[in-house]
N, C-alpha and C. Protein backbone atom coordinates (compact mmCIF):
# COMPACT_ATOMS: atom_id res chain seq x y z
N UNK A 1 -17.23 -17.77 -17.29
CA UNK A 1 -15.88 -17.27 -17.46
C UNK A 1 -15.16 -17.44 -16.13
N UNK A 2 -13.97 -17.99 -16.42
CA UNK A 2 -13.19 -18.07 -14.97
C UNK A 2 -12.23 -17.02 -14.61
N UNK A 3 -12.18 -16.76 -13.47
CA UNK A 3 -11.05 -15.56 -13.67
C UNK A 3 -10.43 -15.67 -12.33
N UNK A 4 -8.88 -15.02 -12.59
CA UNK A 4 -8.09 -15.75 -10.97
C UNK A 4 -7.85 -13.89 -10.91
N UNK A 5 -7.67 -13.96 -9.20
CA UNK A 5 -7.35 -12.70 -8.70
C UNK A 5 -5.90 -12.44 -8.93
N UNK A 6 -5.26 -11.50 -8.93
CA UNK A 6 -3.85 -11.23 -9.14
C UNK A 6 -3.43 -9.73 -8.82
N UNK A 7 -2.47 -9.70 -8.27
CA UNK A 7 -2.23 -7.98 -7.69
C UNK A 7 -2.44 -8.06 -6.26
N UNK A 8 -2.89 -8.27 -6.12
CA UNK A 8 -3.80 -7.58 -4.72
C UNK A 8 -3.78 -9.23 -3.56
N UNK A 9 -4.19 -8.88 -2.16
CA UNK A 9 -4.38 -10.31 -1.71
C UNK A 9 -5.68 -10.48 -1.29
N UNK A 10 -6.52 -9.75 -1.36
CA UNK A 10 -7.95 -9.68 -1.52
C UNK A 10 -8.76 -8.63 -2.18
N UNK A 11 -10.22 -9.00 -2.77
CA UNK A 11 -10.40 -8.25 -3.43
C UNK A 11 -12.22 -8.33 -3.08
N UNK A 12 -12.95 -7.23 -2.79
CA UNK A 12 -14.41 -7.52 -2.35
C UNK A 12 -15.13 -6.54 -2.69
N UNK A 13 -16.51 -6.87 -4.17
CA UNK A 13 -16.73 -6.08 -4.69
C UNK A 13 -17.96 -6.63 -5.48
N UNK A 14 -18.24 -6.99 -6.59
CA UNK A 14 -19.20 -7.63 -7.47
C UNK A 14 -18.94 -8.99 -6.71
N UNK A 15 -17.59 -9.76 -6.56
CA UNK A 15 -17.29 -10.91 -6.09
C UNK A 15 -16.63 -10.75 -5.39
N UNK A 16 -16.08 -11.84 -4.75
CA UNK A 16 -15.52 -11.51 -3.06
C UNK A 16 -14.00 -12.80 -3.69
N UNK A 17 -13.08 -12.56 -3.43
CA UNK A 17 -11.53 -13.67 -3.57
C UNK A 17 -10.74 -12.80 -3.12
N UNK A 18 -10.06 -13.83 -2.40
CA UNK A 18 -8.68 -13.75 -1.68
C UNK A 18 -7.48 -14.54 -2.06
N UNK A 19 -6.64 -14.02 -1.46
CA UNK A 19 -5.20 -14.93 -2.24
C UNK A 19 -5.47 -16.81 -1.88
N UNK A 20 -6.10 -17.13 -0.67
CA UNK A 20 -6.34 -18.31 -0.38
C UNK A 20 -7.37 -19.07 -1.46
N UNK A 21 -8.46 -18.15 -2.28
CA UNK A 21 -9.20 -18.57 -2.97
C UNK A 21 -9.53 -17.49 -3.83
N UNK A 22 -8.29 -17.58 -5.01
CA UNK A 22 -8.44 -17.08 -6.17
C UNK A 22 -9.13 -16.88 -7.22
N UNK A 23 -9.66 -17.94 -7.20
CA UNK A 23 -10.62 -17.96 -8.85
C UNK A 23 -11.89 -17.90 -8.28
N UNK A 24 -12.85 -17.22 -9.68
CA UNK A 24 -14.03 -16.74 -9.31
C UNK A 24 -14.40 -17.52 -10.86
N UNK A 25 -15.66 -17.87 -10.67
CA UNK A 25 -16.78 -17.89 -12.11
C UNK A 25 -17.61 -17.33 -12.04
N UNK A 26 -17.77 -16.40 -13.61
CA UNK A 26 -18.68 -15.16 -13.11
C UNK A 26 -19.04 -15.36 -15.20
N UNK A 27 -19.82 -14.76 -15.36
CA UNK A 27 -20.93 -14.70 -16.37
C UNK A 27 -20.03 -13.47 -17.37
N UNK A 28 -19.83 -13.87 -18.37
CA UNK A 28 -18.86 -12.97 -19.63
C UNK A 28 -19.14 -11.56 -19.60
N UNK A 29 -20.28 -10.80 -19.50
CA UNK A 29 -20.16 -9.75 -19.20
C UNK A 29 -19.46 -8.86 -17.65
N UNK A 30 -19.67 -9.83 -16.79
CA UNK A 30 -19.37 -9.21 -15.28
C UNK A 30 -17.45 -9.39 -15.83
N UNK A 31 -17.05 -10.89 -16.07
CA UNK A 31 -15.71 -11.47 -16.14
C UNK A 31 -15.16 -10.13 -17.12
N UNK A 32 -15.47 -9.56 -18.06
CA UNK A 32 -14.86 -8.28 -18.84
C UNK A 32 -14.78 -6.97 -18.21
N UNK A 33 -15.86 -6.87 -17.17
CA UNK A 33 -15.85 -5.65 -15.66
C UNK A 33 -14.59 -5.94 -14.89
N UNK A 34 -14.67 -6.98 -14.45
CA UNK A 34 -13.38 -7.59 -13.55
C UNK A 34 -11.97 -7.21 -14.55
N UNK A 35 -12.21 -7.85 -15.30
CA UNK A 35 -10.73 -8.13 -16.34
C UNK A 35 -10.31 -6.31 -16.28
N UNK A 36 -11.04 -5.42 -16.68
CA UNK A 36 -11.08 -4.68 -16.82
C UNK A 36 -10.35 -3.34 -15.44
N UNK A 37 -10.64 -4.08 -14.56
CA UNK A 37 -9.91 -3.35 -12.94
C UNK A 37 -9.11 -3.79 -12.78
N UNK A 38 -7.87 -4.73 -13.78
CA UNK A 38 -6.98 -5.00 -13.35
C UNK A 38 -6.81 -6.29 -12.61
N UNK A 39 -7.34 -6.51 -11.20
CA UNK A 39 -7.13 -7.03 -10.35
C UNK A 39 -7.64 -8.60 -10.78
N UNK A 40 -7.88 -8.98 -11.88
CA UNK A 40 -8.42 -10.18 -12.23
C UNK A 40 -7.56 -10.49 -13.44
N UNK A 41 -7.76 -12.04 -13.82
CA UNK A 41 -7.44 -12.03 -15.64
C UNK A 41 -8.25 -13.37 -15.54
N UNK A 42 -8.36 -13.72 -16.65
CA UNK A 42 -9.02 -14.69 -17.35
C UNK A 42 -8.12 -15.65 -17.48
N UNK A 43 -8.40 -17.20 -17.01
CA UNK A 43 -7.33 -18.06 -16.90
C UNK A 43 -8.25 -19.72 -17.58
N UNK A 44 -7.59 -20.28 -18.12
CA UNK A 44 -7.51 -21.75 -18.72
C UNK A 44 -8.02 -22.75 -17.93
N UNK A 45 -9.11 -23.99 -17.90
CA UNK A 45 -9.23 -24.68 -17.07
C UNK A 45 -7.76 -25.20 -16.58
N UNK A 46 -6.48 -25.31 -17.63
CA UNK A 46 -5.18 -26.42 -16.90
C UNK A 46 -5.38 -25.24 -15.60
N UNK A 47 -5.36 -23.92 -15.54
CA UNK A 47 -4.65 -23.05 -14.58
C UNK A 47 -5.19 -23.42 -13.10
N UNK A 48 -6.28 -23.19 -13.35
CA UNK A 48 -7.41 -23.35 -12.42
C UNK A 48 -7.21 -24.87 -11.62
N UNK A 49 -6.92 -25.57 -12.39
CA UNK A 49 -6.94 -27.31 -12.10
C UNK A 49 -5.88 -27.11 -11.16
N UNK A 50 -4.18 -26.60 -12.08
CA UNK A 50 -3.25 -26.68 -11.29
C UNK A 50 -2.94 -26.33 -9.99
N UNK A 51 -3.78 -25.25 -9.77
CA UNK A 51 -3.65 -24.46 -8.25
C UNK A 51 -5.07 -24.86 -7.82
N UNK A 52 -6.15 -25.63 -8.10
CA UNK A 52 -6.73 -26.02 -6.98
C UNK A 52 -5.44 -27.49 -6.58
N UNK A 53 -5.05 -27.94 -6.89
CA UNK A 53 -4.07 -29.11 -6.31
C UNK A 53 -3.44 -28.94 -5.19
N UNK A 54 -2.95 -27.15 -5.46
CA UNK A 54 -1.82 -26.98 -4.62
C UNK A 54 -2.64 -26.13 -3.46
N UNK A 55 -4.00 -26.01 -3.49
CA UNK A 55 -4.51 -25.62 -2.67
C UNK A 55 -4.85 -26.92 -0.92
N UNK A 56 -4.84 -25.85 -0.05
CA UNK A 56 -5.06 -26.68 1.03
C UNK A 56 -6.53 -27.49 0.90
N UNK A 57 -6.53 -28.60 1.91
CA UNK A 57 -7.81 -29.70 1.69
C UNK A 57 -8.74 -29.35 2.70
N UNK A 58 -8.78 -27.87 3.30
CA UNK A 58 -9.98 -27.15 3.90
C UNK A 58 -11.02 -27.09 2.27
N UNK A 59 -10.75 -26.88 1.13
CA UNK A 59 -11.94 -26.89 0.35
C UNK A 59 -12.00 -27.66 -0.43
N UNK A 60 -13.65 -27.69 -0.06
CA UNK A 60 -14.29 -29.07 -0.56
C UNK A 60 -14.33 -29.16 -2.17
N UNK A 61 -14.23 -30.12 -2.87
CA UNK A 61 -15.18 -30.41 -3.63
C UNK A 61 -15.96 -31.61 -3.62
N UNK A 62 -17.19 -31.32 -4.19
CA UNK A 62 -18.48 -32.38 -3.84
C UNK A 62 -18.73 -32.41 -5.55
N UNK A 63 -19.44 -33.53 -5.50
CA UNK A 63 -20.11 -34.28 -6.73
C UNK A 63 -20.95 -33.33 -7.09
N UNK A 64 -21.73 -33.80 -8.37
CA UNK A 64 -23.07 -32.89 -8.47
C UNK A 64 -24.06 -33.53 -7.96
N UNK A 65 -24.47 -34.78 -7.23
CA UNK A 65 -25.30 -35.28 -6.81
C UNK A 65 -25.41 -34.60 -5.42
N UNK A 66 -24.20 -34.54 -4.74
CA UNK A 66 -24.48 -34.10 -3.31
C UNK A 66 -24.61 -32.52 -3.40
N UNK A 67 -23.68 -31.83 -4.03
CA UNK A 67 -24.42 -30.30 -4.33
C UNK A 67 -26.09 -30.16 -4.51
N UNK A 68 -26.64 -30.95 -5.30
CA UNK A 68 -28.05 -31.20 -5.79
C UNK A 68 -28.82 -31.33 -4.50
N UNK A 69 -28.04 -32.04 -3.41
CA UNK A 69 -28.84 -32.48 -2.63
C UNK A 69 -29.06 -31.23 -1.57
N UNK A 70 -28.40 -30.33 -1.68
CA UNK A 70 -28.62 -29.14 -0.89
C UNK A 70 -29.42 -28.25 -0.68
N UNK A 71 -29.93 -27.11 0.34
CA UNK A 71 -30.44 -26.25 0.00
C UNK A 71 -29.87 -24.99 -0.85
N UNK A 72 -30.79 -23.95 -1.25
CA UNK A 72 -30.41 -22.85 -1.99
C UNK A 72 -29.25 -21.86 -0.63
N UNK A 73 -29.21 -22.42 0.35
CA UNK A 73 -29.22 -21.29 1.42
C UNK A 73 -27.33 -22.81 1.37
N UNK A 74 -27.65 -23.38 1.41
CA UNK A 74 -26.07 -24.52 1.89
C UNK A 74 -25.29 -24.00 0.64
N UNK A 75 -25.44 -23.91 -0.58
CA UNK A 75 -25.05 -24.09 -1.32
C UNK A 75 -24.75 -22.66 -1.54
N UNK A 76 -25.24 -21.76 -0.99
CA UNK A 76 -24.23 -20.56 -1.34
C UNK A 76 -23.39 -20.06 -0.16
N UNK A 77 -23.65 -20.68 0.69
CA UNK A 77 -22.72 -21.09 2.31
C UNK A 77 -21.16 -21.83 1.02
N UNK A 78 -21.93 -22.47 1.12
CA UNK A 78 -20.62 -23.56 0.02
C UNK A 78 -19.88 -22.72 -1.17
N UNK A 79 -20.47 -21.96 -1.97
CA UNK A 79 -19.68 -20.86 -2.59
C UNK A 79 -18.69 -19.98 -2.34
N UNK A 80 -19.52 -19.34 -0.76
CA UNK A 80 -18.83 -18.15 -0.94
C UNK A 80 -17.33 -18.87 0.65
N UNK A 81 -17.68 -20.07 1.28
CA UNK A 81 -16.39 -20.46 1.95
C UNK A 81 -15.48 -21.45 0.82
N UNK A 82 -15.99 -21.67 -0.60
CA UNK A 82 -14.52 -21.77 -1.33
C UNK A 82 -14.52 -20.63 -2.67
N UNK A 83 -14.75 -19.83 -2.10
CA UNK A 83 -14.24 -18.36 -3.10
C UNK A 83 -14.92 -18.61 -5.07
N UNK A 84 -16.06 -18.93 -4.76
CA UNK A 84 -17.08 -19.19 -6.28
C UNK A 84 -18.14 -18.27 -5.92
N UNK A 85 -17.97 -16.80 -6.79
CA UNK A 85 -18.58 -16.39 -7.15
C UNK A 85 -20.47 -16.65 -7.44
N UNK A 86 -21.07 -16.20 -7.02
CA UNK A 86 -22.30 -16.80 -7.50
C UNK A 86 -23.19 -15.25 -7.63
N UNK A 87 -22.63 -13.98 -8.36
CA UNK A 87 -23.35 -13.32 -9.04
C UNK A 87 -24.48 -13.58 -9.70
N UNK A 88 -25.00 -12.71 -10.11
CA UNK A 88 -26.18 -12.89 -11.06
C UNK A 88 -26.99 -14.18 -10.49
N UNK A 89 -26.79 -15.32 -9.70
CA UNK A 89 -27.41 -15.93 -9.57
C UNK A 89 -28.53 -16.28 -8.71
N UNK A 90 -29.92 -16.26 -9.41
CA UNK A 90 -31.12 -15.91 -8.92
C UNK A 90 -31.73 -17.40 -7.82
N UNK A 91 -32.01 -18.87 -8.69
CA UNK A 91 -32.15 -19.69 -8.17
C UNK A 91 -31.46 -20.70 -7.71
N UNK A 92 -31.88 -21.77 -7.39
CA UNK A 92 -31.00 -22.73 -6.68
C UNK A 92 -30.14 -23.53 -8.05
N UNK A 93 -31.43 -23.65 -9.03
CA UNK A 93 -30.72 -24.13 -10.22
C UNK A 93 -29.30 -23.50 -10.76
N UNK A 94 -29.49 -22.08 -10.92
CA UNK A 94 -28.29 -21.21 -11.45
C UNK A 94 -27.25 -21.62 -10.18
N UNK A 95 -27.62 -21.46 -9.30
CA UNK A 95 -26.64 -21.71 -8.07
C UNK A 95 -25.64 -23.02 -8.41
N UNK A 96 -26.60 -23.66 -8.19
CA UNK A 96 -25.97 -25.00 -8.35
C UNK A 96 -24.98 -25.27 -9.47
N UNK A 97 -25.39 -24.92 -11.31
CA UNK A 97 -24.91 -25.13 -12.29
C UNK A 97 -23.43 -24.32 -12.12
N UNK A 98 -23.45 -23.10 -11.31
CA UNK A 98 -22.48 -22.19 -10.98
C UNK A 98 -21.63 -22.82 -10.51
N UNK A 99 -21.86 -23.79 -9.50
CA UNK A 99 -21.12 -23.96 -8.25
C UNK A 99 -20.00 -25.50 -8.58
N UNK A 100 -20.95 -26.09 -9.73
CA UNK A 100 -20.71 -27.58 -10.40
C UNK A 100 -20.13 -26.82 -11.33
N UNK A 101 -19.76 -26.50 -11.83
CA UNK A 101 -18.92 -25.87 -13.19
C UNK A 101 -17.54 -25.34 -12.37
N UNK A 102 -17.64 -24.67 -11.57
CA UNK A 102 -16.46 -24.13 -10.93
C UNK A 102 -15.83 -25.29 -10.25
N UNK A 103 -16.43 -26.39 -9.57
CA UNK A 103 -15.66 -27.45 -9.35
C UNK A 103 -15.09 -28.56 -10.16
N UNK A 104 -15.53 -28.10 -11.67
CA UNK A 104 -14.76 -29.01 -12.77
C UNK A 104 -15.68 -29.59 -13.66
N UNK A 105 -16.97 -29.36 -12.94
CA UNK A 105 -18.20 -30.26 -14.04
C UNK A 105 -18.25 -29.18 -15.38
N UNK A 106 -18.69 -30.12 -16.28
CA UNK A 106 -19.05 -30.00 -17.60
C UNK A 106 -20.41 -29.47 -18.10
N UNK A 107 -20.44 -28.06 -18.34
CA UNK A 107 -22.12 -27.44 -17.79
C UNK A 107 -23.20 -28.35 -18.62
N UNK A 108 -22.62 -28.53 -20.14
CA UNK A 108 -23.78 -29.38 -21.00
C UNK A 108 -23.86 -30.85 -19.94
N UNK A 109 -23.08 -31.71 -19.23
CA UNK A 109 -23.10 -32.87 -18.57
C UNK A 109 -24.13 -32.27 -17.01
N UNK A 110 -24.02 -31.14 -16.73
CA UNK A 110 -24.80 -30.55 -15.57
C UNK A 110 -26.30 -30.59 -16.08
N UNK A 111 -26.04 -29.58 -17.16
CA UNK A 111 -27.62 -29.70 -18.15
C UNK A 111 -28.45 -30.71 -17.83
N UNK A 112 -27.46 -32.22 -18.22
CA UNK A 112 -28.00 -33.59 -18.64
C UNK A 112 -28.83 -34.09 -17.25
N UNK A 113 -27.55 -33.90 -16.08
CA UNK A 113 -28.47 -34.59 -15.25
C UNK A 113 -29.30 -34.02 -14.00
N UNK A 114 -29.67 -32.43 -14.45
CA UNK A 114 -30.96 -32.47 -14.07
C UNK A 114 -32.05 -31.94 -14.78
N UNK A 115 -31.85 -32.95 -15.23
CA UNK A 115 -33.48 -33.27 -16.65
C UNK A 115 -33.98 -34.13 -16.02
C-alpha cells in the first residue's frame, strides 16, 4: 500500500517521511493505522509517479539488478535516505521486494526475477 504524508512536514513513528520524501510503502494493515492518524492517505501509482518527477535528483532510483546487488545493511541505508518505509521487513528479500516496488517495479515481475 502506498501512502503520501499530508498535514504535517514531517512525520516519525511506525515510518519515518518528510515533506521532501512523502510517500511511504507499507503492508495493508500498518497503511489503514497510518490512514487512520490522519497524517497519511492512500494515493494512486499516477500520484506517486507525478511527484517523484518533480522531486529533486538527490534520490536515487536503481534497477532491480543493482538493488539485488546490495547488502541487507545498503539497502535499508537506501530506504530510509529516500523516505521507503521498510516496516515489517525481516530479510534482505522482503527488503529488497519493498524497496523495488516503491521505485516502480512490478512485485509479480520482482517475484520473476529472483527465481
Amino acid at each position: 500500500m502506498k501512502l503520501k504524508l499530508q498535514k504535517v512536514k514531517s512525520y516519525k513513528g511506525i515510518v519515518r517521511a518528510t515533506q521532501k520524501a512523502p510517500y511511504v510503502t507499507v503492508d495493508a494493515e500498518t497503511g489503514a493505522k497510518l490512514v487512520a492518524t490522519g497524517y497519511f492517505v492512500a494515493v494512486e501509482e499516477e500520484d506517486e509517479t507525478e511527484a517523484e518527477s518533480d522531486d529533486d535528483e538527490d534520490s536515487d532510483s536503481l534497477d532491480y539488478e543493482a538493488l539485488a546487488a546490495m547488502t541487507k545493511m545498503e539497502l535499508a541505508a537506501y530506504a530510509e535516505k529516500n523516505g521507503i518505509s521498510i516496516a515489517g521487513c525481516k530479510t534482505k528479500a522482503e527488503i529488497l521486494k519493498t524497496v523495488s516496488v516503491a521505485n516502480g517495479g512490478n512485485s509479480t515481475m520482482i517475484d520473476l526475477q529472483a527465481e
